[in-house]
Protein backbone atom coordinates (compact mmCIF):
# COMPACT_ATOMS: atom_id res chain seq x y z
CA UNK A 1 11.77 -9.37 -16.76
CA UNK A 2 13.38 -6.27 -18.00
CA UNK A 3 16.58 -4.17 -16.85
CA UNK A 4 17.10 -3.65 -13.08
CA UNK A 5 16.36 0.07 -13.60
CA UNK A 6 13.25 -0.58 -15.58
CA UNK A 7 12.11 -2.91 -12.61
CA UNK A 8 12.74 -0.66 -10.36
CA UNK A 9 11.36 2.12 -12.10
CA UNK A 10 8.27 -0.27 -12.38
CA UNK A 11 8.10 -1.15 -8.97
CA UNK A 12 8.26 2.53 -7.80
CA UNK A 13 5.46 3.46 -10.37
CA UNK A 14 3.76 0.47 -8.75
CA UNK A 15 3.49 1.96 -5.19
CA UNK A 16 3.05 5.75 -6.37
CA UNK A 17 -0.15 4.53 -7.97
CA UNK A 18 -1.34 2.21 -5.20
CA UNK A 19 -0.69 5.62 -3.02
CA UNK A 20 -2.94 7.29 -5.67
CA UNK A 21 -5.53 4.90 -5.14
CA UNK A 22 -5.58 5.53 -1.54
CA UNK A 23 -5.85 8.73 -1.12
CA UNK A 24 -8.18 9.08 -3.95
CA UNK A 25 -10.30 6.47 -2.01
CA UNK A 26 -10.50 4.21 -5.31
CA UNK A 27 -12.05 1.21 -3.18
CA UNK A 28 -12.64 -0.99 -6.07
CA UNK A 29 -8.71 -0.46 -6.89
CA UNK A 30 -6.97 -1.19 -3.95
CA UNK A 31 -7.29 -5.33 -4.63
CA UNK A 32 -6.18 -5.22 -8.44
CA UNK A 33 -2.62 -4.26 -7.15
CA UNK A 34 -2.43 -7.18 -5.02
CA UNK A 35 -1.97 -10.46 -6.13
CA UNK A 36 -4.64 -13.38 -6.02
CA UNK A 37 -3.11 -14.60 -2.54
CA UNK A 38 -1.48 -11.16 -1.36
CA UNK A 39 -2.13 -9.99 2.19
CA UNK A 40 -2.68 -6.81 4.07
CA UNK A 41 -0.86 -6.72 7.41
CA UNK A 42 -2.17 -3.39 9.52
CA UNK A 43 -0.85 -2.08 12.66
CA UNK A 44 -3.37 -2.99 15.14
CA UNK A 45 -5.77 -4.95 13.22
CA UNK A 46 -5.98 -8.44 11.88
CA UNK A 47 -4.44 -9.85 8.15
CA UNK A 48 -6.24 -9.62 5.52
CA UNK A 49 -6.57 -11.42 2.22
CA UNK A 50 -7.33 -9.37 -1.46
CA UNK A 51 -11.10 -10.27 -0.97
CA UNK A 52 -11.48 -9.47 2.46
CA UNK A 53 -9.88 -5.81 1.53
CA UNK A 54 -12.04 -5.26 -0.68
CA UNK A 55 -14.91 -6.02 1.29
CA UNK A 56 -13.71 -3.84 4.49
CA UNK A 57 -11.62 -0.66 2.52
CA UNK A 58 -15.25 0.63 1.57
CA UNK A 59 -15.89 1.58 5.41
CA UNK A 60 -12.46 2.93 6.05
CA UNK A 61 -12.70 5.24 3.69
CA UNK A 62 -16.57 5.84 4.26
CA UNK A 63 -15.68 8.14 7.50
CA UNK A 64 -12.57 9.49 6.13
CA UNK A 65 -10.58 11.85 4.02
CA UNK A 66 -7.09 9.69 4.06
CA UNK A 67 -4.28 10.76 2.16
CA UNK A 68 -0.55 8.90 2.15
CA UNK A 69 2.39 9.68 0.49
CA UNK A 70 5.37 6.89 0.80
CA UNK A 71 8.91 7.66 0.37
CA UNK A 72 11.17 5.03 -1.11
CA UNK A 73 13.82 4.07 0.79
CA UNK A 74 15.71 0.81 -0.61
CA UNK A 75 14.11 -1.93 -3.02
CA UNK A 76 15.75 -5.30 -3.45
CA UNK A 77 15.10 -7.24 -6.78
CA UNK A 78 15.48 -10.78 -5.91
CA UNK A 79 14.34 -13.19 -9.08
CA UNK A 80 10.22 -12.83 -9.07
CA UNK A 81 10.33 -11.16 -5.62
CA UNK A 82 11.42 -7.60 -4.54
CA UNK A 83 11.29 -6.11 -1.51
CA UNK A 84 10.56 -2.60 -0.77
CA UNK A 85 11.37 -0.35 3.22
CA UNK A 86 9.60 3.14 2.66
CA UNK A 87 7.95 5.57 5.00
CA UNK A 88 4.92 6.22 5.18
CA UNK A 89 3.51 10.10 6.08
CA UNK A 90 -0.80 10.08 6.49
CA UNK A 91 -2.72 12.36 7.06
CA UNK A 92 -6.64 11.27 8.03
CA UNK A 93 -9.23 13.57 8.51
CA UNK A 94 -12.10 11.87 10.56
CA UNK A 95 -15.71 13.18 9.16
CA UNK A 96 -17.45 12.39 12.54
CA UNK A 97 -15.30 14.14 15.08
CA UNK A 98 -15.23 17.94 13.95
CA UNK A 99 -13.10 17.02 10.55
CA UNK A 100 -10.15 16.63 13.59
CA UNK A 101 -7.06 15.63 11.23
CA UNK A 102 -4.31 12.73 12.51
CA UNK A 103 -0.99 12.45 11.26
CA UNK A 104 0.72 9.67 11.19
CA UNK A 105 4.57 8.21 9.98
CA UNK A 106 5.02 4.77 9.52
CA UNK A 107 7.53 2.01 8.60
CA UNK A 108 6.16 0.30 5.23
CA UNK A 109 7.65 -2.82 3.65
CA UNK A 110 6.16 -3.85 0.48
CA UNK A 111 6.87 -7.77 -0.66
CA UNK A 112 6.20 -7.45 -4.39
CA UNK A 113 5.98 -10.63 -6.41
CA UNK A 114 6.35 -10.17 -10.51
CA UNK A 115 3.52 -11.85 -12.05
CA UNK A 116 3.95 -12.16 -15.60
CA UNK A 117 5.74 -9.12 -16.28
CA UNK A 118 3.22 -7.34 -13.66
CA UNK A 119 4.20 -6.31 -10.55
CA UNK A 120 2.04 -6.69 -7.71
CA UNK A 121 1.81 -6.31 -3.31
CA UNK A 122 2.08 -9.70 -2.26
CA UNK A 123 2.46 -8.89 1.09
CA UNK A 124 2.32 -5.32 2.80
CA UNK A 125 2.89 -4.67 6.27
CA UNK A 126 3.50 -1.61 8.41
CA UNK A 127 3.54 -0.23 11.66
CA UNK A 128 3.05 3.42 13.27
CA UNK A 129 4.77 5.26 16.02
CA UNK A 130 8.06 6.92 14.48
């Protein structure tokens, strides 16, 4: 592993581009920044593994225009594991109802795990209602 700055620095490139991927809706992205056993913990829906997000982001983004910036707020570099609190602003326009758009803050918190050299979402949870 390299300096503390350049991990963080790598790290915060890490979850700019997996917000790229997002709200570009690059579906068969999203589960190359996860590692082989990372999980997805929504708000309101159940966990999910790299494979089943794969299989399921495809309809998310099928009905909707969703863009998500995060903001950093601390990361904590412990040995292969760091540990990232942002927030979350989304904006979701849904194509069926009238192109109605929802905003939405949330509390993030990335668990990264370094994988030879490579960052990656472990495990990524967050929940909505700021």
């Amino acid at each position: 592993m390299g300096t503390q700055s350049n991990e963080t620095q790598a790290i915060k490139d890490l979850i700019n581009a997996y917000a790229e991927v997002l709200t570009t809706a690059n579906v068969k992205a999203i589960g190359g920044y996860f590692t082989s056993d990372g999980r997805f913990l929504p708000n309101g829906y159940r966990t999910l593994n790299q494979h089943q997000l794969e299989a399921t982001a495809g309809d998310f983004f099928d009905h909707r225009n969703f863009k998500i910036e995060y903001q950093i707020k601390d990361i904590a570099i412990h040995g292969d594991f760091a540990f990232v609190e942002s927030v979350a602003t989304t904006a979701t326009t849904l194509q069926l109802s009238n192109n109605q758009i929802e905003s939405n803050t949330s509390r993030d918190l990335f668990v990264l795990r370094n994988d030879n050299g490579v960052w990656k979402i472990y495990r990524y949870m967050f929940n909505v209602d700021l």
